[in-house]
N, C-alpha and C. Protein backbone atom coordinates (compact mmCIF):
# COMPACT_ATOMS: atom_id res chain seq x y z
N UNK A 1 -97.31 -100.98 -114.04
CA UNK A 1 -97.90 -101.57 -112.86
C UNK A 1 -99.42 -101.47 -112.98
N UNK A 2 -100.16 -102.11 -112.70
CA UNK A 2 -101.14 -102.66 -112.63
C UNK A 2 -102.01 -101.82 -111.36
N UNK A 3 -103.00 -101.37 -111.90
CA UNK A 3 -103.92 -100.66 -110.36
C UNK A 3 -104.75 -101.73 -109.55
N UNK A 4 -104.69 -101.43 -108.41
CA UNK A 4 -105.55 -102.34 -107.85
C UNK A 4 -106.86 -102.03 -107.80
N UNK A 5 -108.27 -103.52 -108.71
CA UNK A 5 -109.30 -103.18 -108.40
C UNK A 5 -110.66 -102.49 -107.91
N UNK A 6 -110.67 -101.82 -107.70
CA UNK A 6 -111.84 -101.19 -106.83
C UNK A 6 -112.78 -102.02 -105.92
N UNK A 7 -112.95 -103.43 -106.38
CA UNK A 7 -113.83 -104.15 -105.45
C UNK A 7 -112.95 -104.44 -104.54
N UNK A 8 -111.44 -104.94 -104.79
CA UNK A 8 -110.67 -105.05 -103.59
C UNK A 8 -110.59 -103.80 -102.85
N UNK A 9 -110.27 -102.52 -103.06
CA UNK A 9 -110.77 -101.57 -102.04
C UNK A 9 -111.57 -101.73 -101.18
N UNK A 10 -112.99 -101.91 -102.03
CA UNK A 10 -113.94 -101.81 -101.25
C UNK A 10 -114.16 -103.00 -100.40
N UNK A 11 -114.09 -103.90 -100.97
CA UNK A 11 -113.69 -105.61 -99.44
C UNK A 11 -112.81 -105.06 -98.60
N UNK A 12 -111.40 -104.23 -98.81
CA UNK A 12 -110.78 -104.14 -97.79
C UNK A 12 -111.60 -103.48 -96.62
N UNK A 13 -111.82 -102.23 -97.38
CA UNK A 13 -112.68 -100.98 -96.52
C UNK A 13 -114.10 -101.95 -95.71
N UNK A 14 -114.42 -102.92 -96.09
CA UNK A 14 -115.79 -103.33 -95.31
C UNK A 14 -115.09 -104.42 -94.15
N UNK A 15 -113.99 -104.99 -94.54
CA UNK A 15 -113.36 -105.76 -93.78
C UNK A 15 -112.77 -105.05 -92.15
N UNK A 16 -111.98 -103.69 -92.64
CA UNK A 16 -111.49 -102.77 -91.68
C UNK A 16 -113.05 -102.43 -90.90
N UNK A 17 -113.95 -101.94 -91.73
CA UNK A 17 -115.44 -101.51 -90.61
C UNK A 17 -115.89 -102.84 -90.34
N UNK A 18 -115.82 -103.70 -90.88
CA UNK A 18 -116.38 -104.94 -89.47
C UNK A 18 -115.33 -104.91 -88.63
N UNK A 19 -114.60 -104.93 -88.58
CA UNK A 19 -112.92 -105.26 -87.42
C UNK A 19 -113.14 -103.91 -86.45
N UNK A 20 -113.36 -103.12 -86.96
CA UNK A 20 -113.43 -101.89 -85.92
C UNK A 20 -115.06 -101.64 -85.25
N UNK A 21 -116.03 -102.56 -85.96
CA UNK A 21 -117.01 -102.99 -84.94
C UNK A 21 -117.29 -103.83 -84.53
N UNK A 22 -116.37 -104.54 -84.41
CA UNK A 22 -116.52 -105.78 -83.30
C UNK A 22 -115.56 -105.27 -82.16
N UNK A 23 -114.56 -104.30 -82.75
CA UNK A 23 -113.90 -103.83 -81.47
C UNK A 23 -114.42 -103.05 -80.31
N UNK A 24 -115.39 -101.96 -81.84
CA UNK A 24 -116.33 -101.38 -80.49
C UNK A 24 -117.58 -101.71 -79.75
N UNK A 25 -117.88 -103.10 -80.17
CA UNK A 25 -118.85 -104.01 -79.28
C UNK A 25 -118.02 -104.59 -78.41
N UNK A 26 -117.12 -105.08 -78.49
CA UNK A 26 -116.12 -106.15 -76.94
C UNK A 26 -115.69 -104.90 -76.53
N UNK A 27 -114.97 -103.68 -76.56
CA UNK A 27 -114.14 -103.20 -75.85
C UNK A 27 -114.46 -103.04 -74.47
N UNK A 28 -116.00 -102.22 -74.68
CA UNK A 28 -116.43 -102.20 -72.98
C UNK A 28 -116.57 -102.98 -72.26
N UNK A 29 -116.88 -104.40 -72.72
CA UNK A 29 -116.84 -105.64 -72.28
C UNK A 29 -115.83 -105.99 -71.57
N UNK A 30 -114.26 -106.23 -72.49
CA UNK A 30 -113.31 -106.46 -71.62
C UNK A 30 -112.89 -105.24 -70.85
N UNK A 31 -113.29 -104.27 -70.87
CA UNK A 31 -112.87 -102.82 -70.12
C UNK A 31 -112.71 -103.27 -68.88
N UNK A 32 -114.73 -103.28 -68.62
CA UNK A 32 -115.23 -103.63 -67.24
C UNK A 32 -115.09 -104.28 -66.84
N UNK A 33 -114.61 -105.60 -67.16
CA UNK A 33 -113.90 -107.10 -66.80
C UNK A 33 -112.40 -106.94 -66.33
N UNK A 34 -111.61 -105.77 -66.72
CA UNK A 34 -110.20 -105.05 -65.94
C UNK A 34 -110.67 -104.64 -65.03
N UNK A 35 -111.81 -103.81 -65.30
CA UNK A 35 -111.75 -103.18 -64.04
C UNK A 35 -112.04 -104.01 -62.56
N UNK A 36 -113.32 -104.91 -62.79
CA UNK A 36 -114.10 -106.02 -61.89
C UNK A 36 -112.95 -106.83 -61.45
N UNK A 37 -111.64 -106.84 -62.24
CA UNK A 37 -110.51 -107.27 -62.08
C UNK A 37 -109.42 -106.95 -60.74
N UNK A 38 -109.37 -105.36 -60.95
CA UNK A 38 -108.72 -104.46 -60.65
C UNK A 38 -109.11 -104.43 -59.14
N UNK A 39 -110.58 -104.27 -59.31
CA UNK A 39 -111.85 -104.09 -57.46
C UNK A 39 -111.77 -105.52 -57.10
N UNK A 40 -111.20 -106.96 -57.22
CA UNK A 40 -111.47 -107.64 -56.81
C UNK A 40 -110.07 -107.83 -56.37
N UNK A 41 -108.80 -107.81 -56.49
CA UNK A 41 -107.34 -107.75 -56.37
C UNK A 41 -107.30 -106.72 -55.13
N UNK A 42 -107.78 -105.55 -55.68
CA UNK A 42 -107.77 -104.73 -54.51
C UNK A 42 -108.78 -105.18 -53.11
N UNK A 43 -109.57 -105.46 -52.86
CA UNK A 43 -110.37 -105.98 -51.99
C UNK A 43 -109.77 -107.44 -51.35
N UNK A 44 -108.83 -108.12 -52.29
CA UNK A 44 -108.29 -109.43 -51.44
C UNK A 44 -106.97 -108.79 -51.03
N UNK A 45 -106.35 -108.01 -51.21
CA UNK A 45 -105.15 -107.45 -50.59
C UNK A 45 -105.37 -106.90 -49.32
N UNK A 46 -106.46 -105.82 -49.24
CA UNK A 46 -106.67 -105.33 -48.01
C UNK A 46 -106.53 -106.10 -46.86
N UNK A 47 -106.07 -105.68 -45.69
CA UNK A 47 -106.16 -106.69 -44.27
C UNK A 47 -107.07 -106.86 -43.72
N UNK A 48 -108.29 -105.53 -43.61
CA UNK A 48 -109.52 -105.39 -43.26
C UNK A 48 -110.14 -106.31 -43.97
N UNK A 49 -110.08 -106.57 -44.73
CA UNK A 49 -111.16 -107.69 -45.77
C UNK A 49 -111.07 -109.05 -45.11
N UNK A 50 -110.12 -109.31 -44.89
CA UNK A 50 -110.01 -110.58 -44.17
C UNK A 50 -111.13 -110.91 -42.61
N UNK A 51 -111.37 -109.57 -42.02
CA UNK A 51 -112.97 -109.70 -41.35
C UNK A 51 -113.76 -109.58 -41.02
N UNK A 52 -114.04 -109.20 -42.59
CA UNK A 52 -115.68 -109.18 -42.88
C UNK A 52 -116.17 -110.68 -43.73
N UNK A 53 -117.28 -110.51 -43.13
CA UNK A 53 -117.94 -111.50 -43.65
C UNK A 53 -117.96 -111.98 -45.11
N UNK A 54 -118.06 -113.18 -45.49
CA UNK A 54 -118.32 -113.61 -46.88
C UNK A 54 -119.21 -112.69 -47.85
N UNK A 55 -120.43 -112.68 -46.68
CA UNK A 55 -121.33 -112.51 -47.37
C UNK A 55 -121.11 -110.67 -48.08
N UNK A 56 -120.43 -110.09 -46.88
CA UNK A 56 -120.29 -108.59 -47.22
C UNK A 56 -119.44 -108.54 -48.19
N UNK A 57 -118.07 -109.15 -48.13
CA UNK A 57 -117.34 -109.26 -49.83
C UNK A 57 -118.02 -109.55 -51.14
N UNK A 58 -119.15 -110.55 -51.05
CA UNK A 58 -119.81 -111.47 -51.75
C UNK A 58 -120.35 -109.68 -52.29
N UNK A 59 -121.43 -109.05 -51.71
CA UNK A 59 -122.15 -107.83 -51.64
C UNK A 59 -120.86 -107.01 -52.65
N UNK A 60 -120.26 -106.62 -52.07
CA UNK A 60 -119.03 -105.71 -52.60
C UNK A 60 -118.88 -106.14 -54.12
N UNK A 61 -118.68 -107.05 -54.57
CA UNK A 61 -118.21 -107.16 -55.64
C UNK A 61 -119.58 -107.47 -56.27
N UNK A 62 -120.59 -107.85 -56.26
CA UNK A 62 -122.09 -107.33 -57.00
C UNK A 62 -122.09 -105.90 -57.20
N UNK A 63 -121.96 -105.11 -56.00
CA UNK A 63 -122.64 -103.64 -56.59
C UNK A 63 -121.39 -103.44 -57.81
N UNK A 64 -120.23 -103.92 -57.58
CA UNK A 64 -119.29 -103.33 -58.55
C UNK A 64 -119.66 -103.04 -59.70
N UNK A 65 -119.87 -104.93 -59.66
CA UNK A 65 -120.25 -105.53 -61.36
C UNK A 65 -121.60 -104.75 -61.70
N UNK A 66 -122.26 -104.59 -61.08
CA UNK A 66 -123.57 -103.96 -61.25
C UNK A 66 -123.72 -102.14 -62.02
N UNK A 67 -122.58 -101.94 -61.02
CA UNK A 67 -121.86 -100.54 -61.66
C UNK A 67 -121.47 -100.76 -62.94
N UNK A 68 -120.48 -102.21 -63.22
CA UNK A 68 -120.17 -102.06 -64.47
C UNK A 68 -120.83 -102.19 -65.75
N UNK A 69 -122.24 -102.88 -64.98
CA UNK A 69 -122.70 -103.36 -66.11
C UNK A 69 -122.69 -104.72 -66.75
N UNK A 70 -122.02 -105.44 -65.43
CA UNK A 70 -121.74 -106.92 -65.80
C UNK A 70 -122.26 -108.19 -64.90
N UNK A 71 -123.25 -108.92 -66.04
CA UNK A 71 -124.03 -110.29 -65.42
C UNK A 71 -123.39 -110.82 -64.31
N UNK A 72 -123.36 -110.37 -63.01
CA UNK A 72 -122.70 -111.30 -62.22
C UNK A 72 -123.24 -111.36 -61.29
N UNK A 73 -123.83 -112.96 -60.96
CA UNK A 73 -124.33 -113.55 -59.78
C UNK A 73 -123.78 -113.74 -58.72
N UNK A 74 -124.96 -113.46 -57.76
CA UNK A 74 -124.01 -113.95 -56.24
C UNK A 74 -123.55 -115.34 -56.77
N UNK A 75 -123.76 -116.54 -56.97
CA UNK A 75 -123.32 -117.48 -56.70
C UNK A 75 -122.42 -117.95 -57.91
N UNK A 76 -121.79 -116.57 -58.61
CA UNK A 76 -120.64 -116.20 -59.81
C UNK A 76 -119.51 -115.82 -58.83
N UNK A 77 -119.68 -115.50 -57.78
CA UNK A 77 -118.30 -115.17 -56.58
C UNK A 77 -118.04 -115.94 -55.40
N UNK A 78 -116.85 -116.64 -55.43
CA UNK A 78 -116.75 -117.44 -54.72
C UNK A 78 -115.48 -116.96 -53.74
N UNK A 79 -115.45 -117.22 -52.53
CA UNK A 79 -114.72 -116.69 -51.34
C UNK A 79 -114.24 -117.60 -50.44
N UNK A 80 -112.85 -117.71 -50.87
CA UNK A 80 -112.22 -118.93 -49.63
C UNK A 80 -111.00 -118.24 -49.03
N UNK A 81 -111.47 -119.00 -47.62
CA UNK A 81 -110.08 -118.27 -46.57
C UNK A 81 -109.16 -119.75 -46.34
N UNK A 82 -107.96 -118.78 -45.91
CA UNK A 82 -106.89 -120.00 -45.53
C UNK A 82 -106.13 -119.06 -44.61
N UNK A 83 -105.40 -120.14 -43.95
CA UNK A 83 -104.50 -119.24 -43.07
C UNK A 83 -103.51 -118.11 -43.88
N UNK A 84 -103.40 -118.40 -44.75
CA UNK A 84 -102.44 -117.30 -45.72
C UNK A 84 -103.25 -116.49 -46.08
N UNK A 85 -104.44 -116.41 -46.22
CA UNK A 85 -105.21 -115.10 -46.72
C UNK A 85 -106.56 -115.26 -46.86
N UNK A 86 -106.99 -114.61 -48.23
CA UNK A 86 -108.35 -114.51 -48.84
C UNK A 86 -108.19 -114.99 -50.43
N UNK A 87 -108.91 -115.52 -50.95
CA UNK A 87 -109.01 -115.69 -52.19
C UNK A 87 -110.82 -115.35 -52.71
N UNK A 88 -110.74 -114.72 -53.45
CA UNK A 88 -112.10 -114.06 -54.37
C UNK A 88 -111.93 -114.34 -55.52
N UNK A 89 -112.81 -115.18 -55.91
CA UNK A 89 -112.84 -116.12 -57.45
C UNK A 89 -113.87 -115.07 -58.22
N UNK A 90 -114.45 -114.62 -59.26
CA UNK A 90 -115.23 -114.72 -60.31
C UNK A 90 -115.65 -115.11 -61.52
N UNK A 91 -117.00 -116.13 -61.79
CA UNK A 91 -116.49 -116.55 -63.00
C UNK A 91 -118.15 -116.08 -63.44
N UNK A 92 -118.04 -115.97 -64.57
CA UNK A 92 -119.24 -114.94 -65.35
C UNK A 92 -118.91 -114.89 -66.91
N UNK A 93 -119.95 -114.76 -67.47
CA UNK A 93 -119.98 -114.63 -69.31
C UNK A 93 -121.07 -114.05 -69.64
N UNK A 94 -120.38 -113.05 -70.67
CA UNK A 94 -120.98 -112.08 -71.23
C UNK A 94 -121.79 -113.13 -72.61
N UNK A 95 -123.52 -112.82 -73.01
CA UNK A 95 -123.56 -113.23 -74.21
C UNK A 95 -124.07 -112.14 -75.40
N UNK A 96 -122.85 -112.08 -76.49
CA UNK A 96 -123.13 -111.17 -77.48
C UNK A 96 -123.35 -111.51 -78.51
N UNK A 97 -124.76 -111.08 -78.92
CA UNK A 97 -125.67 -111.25 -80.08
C UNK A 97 -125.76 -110.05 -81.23
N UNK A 98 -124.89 -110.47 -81.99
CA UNK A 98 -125.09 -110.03 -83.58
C UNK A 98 -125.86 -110.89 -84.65
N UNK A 99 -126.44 -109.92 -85.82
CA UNK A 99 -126.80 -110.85 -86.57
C UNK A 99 -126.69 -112.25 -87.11
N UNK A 100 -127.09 -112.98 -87.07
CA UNK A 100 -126.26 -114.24 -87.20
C UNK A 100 -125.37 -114.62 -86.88
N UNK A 101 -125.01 -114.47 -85.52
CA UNK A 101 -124.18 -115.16 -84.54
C UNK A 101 -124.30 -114.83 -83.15
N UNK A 102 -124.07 -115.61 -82.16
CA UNK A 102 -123.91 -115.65 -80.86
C UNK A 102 -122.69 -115.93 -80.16
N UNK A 103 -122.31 -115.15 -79.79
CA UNK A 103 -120.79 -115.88 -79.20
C UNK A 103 -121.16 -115.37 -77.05
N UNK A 104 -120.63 -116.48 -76.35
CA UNK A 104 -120.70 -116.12 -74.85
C UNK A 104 -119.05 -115.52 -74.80
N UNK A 105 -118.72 -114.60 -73.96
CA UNK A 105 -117.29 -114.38 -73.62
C UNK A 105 -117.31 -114.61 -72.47
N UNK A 106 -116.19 -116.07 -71.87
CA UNK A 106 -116.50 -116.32 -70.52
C UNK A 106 -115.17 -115.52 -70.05
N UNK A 107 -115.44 -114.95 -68.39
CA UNK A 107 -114.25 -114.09 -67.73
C UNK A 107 -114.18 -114.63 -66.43
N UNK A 108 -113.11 -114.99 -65.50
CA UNK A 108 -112.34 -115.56 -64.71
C UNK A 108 -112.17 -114.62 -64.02
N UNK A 109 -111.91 -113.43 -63.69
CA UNK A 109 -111.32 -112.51 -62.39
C UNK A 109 -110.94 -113.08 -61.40
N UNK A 110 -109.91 -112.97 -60.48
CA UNK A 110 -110.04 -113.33 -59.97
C UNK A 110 -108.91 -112.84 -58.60
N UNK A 111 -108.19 -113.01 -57.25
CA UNK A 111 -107.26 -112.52 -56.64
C UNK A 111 -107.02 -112.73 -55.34
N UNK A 112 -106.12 -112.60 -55.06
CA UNK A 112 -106.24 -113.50 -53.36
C UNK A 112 -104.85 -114.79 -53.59
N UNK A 113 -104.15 -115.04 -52.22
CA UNK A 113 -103.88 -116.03 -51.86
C UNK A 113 -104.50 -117.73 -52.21
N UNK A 114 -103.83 -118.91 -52.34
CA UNK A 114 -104.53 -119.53 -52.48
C UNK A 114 -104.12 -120.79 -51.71
């Protein structure tokens, strides 16, 4: 049998450390995007939420994102009522810059009745 190369080792081994740093550049990314997930589901379930103002939900889910660490504009959260409930939209993108490349990761959150 035949040994395998050493340069193929070593491509593998550089292949595995790029793959495991791109994981640990997105992970926190999509972390905080569960979580912004998680605070926005929870906040359209509540009954109390239903009356307060737009604008105070609107507030609520900024400081979140803000906590998390994630670009999100007031006018990235959108808030519609219906007789069935609340609905709390978010739409927002992360942009991540590595050497020679740019990629945006766009995220949707979102929860509520519709």
């Amino acid at each position: 049998m035949n040994p395998v190369p050493r340069w193929r080792i070593a491509a593998a081994v550089l292949v595995l450390a790029a793959l495991l740093g791109f994981g640990a550049m997105f992970a926190p990314i999509y972390a905080g995007n569960l979580k912004l997930q998680t605070y926005v589901a929870e906040i359209a379930r509540r009954v109390e939420s239903r009356n307060q103002p737009d604008e105070a939900l609107r507030q609520n889910v900024l400081n979140k994102a803000r906590e998390l660490d994630l670009p999100v504009k007031a006018d990235n959260v959108q808030i519609m009522r219906s007789p069935d409930g609340l609905r709390i939209d978010v739409r927002y993108f992360v942009r991540v810059t590595v050497p020679g490349y740019t990629v945006d990761l766009h995220f949707y959150p979102g929860a509520g009745s519709r």
